[in-house]
Protein backbone atom coordinates (compact mmCIF):
# COMPACT_ATOMS: atom_id res chain seq x y z
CA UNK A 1 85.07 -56.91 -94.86
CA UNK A 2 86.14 -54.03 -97.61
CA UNK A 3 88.97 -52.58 -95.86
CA UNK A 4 89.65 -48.91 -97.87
CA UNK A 5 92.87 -47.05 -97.19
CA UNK A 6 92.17 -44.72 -94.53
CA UNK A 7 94.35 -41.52 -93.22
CA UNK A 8 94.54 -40.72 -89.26
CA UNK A 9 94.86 -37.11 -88.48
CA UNK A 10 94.84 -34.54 -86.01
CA UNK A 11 91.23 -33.10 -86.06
CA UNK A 12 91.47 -28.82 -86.85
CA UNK A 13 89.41 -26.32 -84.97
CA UNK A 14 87.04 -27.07 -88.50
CA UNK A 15 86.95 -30.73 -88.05
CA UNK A 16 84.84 -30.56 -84.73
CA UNK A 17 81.53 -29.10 -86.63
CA UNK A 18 82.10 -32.84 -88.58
CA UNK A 19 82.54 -34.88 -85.24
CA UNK A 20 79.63 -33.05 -83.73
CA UNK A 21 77.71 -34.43 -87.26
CA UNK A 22 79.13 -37.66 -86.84
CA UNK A 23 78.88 -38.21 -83.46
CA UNK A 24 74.90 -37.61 -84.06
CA UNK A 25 74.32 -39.37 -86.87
CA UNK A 26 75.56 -42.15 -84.73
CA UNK A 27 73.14 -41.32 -81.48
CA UNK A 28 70.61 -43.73 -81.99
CA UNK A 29 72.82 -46.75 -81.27
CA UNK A 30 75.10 -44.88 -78.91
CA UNK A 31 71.97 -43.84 -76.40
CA UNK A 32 70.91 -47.65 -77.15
CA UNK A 33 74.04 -48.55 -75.11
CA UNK A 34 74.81 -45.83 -73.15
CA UNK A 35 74.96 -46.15 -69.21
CA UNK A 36 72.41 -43.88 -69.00
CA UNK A 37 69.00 -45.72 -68.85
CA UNK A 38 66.89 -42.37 -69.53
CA UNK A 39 67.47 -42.35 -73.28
CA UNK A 40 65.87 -38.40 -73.27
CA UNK A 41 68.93 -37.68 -70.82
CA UNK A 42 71.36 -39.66 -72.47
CA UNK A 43 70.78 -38.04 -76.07
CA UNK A 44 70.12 -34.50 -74.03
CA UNK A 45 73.96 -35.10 -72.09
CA UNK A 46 75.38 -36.17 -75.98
CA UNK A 47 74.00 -33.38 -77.72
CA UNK A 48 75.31 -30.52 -74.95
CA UNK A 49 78.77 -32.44 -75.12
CA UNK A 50 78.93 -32.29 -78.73
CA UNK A 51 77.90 -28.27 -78.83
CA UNK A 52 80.13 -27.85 -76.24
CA UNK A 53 83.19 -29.36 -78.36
CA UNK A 54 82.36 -27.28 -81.64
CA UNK A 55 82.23 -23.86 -79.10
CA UNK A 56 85.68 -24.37 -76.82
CA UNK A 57 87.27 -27.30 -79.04
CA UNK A 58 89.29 -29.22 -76.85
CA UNK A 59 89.55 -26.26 -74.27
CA UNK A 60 86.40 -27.74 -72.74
CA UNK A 61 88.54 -30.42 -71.10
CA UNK A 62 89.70 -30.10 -68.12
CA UNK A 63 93.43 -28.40 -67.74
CA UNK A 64 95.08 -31.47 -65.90
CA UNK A 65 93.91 -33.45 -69.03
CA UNK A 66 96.02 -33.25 -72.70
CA UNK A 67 92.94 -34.08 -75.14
CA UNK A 68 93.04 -34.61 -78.65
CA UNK A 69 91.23 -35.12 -81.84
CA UNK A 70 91.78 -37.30 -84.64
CA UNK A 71 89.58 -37.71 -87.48
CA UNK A 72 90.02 -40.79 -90.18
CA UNK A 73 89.38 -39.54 -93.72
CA UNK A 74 88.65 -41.87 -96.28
CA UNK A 75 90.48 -41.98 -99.70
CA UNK A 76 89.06 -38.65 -100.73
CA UNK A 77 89.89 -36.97 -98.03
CA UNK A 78 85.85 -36.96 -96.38
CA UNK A 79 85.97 -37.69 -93.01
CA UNK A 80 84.63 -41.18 -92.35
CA UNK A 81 84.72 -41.37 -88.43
CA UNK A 82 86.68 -39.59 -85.29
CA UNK A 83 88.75 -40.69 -82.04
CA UNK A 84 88.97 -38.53 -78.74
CA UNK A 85 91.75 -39.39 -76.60
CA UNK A 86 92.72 -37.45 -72.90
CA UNK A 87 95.86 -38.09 -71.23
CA UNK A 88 96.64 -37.65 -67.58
CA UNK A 89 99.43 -37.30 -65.10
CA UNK A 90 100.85 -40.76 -63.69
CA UNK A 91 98.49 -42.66 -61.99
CA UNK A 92 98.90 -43.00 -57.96
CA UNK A 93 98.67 -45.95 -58.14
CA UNK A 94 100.31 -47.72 -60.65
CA UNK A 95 102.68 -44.59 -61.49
CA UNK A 96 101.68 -45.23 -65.31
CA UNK A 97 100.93 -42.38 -67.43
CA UNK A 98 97.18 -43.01 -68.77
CA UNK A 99 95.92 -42.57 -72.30
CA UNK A 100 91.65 -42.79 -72.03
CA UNK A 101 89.89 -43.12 -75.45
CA UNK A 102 87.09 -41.23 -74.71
CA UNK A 103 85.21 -42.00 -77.86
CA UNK A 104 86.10 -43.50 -81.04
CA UNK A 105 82.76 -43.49 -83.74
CA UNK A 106 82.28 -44.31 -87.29
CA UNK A 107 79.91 -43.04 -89.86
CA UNK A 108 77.13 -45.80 -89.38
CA UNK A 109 77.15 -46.44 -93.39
CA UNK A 110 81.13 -47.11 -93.39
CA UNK A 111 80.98 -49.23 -90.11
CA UNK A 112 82.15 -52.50 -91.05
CA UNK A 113 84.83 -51.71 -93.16
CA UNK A 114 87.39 -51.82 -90.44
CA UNK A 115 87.73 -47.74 -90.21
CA UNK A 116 87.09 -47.62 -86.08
CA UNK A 117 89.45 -51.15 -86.11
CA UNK A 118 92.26 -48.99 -87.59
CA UNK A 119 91.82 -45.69 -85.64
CA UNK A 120 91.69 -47.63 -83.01
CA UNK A 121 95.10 -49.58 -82.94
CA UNK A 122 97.10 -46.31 -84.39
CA UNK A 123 95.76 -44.40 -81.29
CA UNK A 124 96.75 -47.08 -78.99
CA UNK A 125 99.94 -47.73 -80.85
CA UNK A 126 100.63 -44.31 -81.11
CA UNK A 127 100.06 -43.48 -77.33
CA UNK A 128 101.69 -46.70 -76.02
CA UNK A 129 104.70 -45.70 -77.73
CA UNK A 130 104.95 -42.42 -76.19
CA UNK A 131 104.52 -44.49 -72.32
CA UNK A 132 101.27 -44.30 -72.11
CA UNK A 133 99.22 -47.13 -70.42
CA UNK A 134 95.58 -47.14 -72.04
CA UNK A 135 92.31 -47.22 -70.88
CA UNK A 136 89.03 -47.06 -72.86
């Protein structure tokens, strides 16, 4: 595994034309597992998702959510892959604030390279430290 030195940011209101890019260039696998068993419906459901996110940015989530974006650039600054995180109000339950990683995705020609790896534990890490308990 090549492991290149990678930058998490916060994704801009320009950033979510590349996520909706990414996020499709990556469909084929992601309808292959999604919990959707029409694949038509599951691609269909992506697709309005991802148009939706380029039109409102993350003012298509729900107000009682705090989403954000984070995109992970390679070494020249192209963006390599993206991570969507919400965050509610304490849980009932447990009284825990919750983090969800609502998607985390990788260009499929850098996969393997340990880019989603990384995002991955800096959002966790990141949101942990702020008292979040995390779900994915």
């Amino acid at each position: 595994m090549t492991q290149s030195k990678i930058t998490i940011r916060e994704a801009r209101k320009e950033d979510f034309a590349v996520i909706q890019e990414i996020a499709l260039d990556s469909m084929p696998h992601r309808v292959s597992v999604s919990p959707i068993r029409e694949e038509e419906k599951a691609e269909e459901n992506m697709r309005k998702f991802y148009a939706n996110l380029v039109s409102n940015g993350l003012a298509m989530f729900p107000p009682e959510f705090e989403a954000a974006a984070f995109v992970a650039l390679d070494r020249d600054e192209r963006p390599i892959g993206y991570v969507l995180v919400a965050t509610s109000a304490k849980d009932d339950l447990t009284g825990e604030r919750q983090a969800y990683i609502l998607d985390i995705v990788v260009r499929p020609d850098r996969r393997g390279q340990g880019s989603g790896r990384s995002s991955w534990r800096r959002r966790t890490s990141t949101h942990g430290k702020r008292g979040y308990a995390i779900s994915a």
